[in-house]
Structure formats: C-alpha cells, structure tokens
N, C-alpha and C. Protein backbone atom coordinates (compact mmCIF):
# COMPACT_ATOMS: atom_id res chain seq x y z
N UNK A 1 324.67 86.33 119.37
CA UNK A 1 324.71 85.37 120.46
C UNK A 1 326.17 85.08 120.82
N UNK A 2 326.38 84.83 121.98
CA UNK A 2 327.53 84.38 122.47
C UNK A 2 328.71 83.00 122.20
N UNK A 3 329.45 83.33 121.14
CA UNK A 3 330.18 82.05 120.53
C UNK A 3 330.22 80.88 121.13
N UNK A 4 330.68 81.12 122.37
CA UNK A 4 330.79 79.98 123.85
C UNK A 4 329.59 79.08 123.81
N UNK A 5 328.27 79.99 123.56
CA UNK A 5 327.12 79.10 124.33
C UNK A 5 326.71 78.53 123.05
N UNK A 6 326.65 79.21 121.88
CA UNK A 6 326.40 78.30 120.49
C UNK A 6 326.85 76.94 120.30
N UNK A 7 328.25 76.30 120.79
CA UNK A 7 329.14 75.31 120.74
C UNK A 7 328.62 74.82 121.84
N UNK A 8 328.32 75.29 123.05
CA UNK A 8 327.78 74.31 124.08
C UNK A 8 326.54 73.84 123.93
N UNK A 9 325.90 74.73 123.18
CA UNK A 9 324.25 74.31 122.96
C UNK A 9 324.54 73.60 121.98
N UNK A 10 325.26 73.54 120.86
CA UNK A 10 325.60 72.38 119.98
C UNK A 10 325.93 71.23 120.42
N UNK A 11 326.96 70.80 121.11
CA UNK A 11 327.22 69.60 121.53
C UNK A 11 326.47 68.83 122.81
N UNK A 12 325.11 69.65 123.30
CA UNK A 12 324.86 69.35 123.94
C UNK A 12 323.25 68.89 123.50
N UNK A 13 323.14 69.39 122.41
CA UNK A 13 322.25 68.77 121.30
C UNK A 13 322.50 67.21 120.77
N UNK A 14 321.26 66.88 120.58
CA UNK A 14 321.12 66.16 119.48
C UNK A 14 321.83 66.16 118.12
N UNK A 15 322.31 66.76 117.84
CA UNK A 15 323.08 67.50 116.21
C UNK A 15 323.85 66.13 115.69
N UNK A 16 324.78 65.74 116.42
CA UNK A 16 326.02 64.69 116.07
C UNK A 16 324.97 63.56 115.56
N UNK A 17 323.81 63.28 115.73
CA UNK A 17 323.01 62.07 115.16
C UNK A 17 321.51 62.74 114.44
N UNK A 18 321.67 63.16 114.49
CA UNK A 18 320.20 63.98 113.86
C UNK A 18 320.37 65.28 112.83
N UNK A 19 320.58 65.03 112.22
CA UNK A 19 320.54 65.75 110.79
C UNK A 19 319.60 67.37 110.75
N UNK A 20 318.22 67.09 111.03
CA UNK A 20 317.56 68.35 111.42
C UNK A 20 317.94 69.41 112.43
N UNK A 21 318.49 68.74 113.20
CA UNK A 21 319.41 69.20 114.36
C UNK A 21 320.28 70.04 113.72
N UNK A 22 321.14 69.07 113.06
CA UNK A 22 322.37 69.78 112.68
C UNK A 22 322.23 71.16 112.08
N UNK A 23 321.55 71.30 111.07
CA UNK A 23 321.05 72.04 109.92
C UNK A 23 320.88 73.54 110.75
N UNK A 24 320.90 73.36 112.06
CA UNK A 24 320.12 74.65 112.45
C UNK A 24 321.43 75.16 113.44
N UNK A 25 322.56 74.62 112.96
CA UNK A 25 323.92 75.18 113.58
C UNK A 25 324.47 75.45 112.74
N UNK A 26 324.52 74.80 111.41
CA UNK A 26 325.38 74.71 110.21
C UNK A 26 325.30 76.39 109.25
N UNK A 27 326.63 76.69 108.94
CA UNK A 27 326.69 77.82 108.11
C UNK A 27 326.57 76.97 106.37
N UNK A 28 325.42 77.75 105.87
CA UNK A 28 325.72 77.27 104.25
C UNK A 28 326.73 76.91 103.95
N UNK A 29 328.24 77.41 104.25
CA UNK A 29 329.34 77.26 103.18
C UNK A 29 330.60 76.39 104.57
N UNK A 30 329.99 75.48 105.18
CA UNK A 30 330.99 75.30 106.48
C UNK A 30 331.52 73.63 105.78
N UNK A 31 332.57 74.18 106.44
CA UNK A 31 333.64 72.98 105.81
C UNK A 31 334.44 72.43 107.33
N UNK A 32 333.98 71.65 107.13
CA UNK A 32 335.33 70.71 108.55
C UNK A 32 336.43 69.93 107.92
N UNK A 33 337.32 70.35 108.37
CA UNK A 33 338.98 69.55 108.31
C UNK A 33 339.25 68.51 109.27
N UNK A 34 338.84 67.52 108.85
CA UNK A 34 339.14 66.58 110.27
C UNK A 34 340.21 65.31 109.58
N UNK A 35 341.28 65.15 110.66
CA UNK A 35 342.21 64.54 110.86
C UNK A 35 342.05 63.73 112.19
N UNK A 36 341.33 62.46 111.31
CA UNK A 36 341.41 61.01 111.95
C UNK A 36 342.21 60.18 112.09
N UNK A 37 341.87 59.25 113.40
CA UNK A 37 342.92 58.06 113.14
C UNK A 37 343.03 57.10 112.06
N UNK A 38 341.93 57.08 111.15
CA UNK A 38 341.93 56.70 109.52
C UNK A 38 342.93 57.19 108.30
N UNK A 39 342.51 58.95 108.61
CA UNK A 39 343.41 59.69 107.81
C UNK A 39 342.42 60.89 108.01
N UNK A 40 342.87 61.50 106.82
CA UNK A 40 342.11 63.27 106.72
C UNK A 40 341.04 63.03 105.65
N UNK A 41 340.14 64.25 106.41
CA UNK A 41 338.78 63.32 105.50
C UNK A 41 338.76 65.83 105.60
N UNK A 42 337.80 65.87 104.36
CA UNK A 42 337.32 67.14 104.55
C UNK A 42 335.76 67.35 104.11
N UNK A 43 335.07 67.32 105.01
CA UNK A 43 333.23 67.50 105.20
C UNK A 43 332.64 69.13 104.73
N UNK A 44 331.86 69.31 103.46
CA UNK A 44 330.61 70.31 103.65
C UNK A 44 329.67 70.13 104.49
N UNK A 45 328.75 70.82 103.96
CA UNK A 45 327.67 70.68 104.96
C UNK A 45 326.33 69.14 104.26
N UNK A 46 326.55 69.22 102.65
CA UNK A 46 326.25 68.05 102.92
C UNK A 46 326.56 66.41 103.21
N UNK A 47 327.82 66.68 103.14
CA UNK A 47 329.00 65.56 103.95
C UNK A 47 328.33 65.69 105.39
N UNK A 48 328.43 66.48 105.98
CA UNK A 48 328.01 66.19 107.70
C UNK A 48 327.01 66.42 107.85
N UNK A 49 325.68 66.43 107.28
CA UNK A 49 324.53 66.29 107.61
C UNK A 49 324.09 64.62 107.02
N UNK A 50 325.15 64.08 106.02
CA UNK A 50 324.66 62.57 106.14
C UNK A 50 325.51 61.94 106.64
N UNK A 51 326.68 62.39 107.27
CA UNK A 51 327.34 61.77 108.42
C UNK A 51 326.19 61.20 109.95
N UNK A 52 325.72 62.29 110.02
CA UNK A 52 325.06 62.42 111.33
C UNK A 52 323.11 61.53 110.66
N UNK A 53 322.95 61.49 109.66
CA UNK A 53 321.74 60.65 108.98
C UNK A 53 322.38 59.10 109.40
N UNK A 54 323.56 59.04 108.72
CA UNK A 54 324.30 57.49 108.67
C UNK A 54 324.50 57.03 110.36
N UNK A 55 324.28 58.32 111.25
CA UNK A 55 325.06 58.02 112.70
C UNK A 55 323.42 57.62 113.48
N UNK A 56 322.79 58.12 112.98
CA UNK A 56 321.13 57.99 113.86
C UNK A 56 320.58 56.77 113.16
N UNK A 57 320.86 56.34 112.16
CA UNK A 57 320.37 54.86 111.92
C UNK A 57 321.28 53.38 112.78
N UNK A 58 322.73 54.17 113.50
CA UNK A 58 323.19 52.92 114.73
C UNK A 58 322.92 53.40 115.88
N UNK A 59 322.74 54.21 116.25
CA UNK A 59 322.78 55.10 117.83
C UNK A 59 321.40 55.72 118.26
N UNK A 60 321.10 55.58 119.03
CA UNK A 60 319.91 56.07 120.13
C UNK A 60 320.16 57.29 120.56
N UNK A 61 320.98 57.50 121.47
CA UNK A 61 321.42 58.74 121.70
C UNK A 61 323.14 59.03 121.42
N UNK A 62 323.75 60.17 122.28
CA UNK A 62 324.65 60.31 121.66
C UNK A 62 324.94 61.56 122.58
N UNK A 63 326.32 61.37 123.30
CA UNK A 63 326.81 62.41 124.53
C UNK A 63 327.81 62.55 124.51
N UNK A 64 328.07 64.02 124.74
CA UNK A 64 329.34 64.79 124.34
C UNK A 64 329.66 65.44 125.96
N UNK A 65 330.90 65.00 126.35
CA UNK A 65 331.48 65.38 127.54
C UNK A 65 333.33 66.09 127.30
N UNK A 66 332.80 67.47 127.61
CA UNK A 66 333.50 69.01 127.47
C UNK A 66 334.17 69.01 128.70
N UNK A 67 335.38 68.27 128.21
CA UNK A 67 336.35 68.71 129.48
C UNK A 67 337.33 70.43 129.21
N UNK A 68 337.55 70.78 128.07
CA UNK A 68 337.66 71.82 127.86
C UNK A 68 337.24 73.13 126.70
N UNK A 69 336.96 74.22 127.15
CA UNK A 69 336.24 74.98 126.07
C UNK A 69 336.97 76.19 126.00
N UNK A 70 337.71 77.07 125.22
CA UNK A 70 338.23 77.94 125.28
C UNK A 70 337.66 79.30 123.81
N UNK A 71 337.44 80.75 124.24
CA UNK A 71 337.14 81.39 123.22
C UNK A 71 338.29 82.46 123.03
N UNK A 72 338.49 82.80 121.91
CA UNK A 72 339.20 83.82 121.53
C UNK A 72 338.44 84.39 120.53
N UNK A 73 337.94 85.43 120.42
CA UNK A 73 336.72 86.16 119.38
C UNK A 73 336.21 85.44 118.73
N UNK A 74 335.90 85.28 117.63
CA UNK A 74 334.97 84.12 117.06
C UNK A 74 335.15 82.43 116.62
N UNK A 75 336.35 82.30 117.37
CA UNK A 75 337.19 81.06 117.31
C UNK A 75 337.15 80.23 118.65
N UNK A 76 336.43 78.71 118.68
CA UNK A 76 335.99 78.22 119.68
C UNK A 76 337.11 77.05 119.64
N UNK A 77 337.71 76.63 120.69
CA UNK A 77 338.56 75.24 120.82
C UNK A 77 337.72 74.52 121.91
N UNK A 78 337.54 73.06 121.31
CA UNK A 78 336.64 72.23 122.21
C UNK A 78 337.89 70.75 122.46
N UNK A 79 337.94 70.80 123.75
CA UNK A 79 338.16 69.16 123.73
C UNK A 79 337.41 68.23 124.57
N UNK A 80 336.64 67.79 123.80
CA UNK A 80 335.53 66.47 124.36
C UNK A 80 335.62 64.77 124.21
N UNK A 81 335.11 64.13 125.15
CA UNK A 81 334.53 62.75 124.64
C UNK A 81 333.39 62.18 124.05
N UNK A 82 332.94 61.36 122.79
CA UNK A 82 331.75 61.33 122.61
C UNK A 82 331.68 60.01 122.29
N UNK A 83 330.26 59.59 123.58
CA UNK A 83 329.77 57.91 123.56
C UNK A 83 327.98 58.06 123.33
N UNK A 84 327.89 57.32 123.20
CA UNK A 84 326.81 56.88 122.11
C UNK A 84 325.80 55.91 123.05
N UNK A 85 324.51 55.28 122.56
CA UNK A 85 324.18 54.35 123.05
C UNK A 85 323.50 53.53 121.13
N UNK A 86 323.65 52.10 121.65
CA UNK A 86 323.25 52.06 120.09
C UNK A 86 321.83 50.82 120.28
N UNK A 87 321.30 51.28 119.17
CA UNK A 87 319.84 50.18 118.96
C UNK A 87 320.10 48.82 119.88
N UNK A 88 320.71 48.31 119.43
CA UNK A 88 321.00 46.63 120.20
C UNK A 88 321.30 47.09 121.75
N UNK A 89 321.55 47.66 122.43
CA UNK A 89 321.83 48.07 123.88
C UNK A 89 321.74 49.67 124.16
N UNK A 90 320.72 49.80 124.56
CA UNK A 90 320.59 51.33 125.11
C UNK A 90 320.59 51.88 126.38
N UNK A 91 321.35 50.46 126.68
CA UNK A 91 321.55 50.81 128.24
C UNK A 91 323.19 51.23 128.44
N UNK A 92 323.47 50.78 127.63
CA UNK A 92 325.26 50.82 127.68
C UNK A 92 326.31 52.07 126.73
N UNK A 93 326.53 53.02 127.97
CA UNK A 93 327.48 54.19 126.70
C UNK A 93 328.53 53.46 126.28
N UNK A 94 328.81 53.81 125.24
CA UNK A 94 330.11 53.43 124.47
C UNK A 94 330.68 54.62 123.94
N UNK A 95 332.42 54.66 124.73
CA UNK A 95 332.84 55.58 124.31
C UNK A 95 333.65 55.57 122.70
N UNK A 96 333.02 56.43 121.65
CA UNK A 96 333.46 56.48 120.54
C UNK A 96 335.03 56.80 120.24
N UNK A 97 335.33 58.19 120.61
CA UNK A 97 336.58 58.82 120.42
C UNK A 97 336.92 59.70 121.43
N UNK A 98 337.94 60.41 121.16
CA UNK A 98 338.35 61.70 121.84
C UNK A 98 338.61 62.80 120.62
N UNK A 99 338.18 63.80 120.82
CA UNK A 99 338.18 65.16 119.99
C UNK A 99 338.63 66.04 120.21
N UNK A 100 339.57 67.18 119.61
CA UNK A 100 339.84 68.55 119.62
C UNK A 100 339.44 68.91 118.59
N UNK A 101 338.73 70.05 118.44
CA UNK A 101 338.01 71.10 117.75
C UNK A 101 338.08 72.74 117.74
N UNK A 102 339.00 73.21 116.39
CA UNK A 102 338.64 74.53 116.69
C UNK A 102 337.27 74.76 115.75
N UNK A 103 336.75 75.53 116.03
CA UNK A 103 335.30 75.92 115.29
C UNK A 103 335.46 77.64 115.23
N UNK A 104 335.65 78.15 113.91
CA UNK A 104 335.54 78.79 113.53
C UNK A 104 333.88 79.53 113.44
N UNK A 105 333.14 80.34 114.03
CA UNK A 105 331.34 80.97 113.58
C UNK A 105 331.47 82.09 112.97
N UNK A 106 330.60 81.93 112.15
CA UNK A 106 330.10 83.02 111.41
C UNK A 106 328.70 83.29 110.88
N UNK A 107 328.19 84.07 111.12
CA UNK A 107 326.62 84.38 111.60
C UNK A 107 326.26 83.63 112.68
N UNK A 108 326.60 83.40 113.41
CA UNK A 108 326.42 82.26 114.76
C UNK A 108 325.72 81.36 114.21
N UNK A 109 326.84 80.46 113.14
CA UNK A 109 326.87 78.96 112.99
C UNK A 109 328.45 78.88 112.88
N UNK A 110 328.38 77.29 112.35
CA UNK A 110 329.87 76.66 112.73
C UNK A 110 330.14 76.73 111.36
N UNK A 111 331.04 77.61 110.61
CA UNK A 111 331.62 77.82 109.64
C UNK A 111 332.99 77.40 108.96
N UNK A 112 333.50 77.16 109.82
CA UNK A 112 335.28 76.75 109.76
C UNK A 112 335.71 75.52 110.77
N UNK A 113 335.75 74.20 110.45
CA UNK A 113 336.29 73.62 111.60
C UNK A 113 337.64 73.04 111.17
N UNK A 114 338.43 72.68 112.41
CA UNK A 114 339.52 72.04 112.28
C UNK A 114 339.47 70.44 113.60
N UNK A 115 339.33 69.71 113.15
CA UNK A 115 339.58 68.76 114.09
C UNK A 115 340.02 67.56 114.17
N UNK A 116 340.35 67.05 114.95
CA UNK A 116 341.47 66.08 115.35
C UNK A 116 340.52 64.60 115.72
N UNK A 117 341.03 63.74 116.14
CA UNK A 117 339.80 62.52 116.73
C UNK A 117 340.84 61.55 116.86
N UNK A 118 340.64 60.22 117.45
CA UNK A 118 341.57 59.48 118.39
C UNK A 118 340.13 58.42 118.79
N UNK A 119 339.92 57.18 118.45
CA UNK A 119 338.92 56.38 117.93
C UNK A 119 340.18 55.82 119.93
N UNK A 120 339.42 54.74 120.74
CA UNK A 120 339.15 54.55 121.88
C UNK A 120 339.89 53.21 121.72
C-alpha cells in the first residue's frame, strides 16, 4: 500500500483515541520519540495504545488537520493540528497542540516515529 495514504488514513481515523483503532496501524516493535513541551518521553506500542485508552476516557472525538505531508520512500513527514471534543462539551473543538512527525513504515504500519509537539 501506498506510504502517503496509510498516514492519511491514520490520522484521519479514530486511532489517536481508540486503542482498537490504533492496533491496526501499529508495527509490533514501533517506538515513537517524541519531544514535548514537557520534555522527551519515548512510547512502544504498549505505551501508545494506553495513551490513546487514557485519551478516549476525556474526548469524544478527536481531529487531525494536515497542513503538510511529505514522502520520501518509506519515510512520511506530517505537520498537523489536533483538537478534540471532550465529554463535558461536544460541541466545542479544542485545539490540543501542533505536531511534526516523521513516521518511519514498515510492513505498512508506523514503525519508527520521531516527533515534536507544541501544547496551544
């Protein structure tokens, strides 16, 4: 499958709050490097599948807006916004952060990430 559309069909998923979701993008052995405005945190896969358990018990939904997507062979760079709607108001997006993401696939899942974040 086409690296490009894997990452778009990912973020355009459910995945970031839904755990079952996730599972069906995720490479067994995928590790994310993310460098927050907290600090550097580094996620397996079962780190970010109860990231996204812990994220669907505040949030309703959850939308990812791709202002840029770039491929170079199996190496995806994403930079998006992602707002949320949460239990107490589901009428109202709230924008979470801003993101850059390279995403590394392998077997067409997300195997390698590197990313950045910037809390609003």
């Amino acid at each position: 499958m086409n690296p490009k559309k894997i990452i778009l069909d990912f973020y355009k998923s459910d995945a970031l709050i839904n755990p079952e979701v996730l599972k069906t993008f995720l490479h067994h052995d995928v590790i994310l490097d993310w460098n927050s405005s907290t600090g550097f945190i580094q996620m397996n896969r079962e780190g970010l599948l109860a990231l996204a358990s812990e994220l669907s018990s505040s949030y309703v939904r959850s939308k990812v807006a791709i202002s840029h997507i770039v491929r170079e062979g199996n190496l995806i760079s994403v930079r998006y916004s992602h707002s949320v709607k949460t239990l107490e108001n589901p009428r109202e997006d709230i924008l979470l952060a801003n993101f850059m993401v390279v995403w590394e696939l392998k077997d067409d899942k997300l195997y390698r990430g590197f990313q950045m974040s910037q809390v609003i």
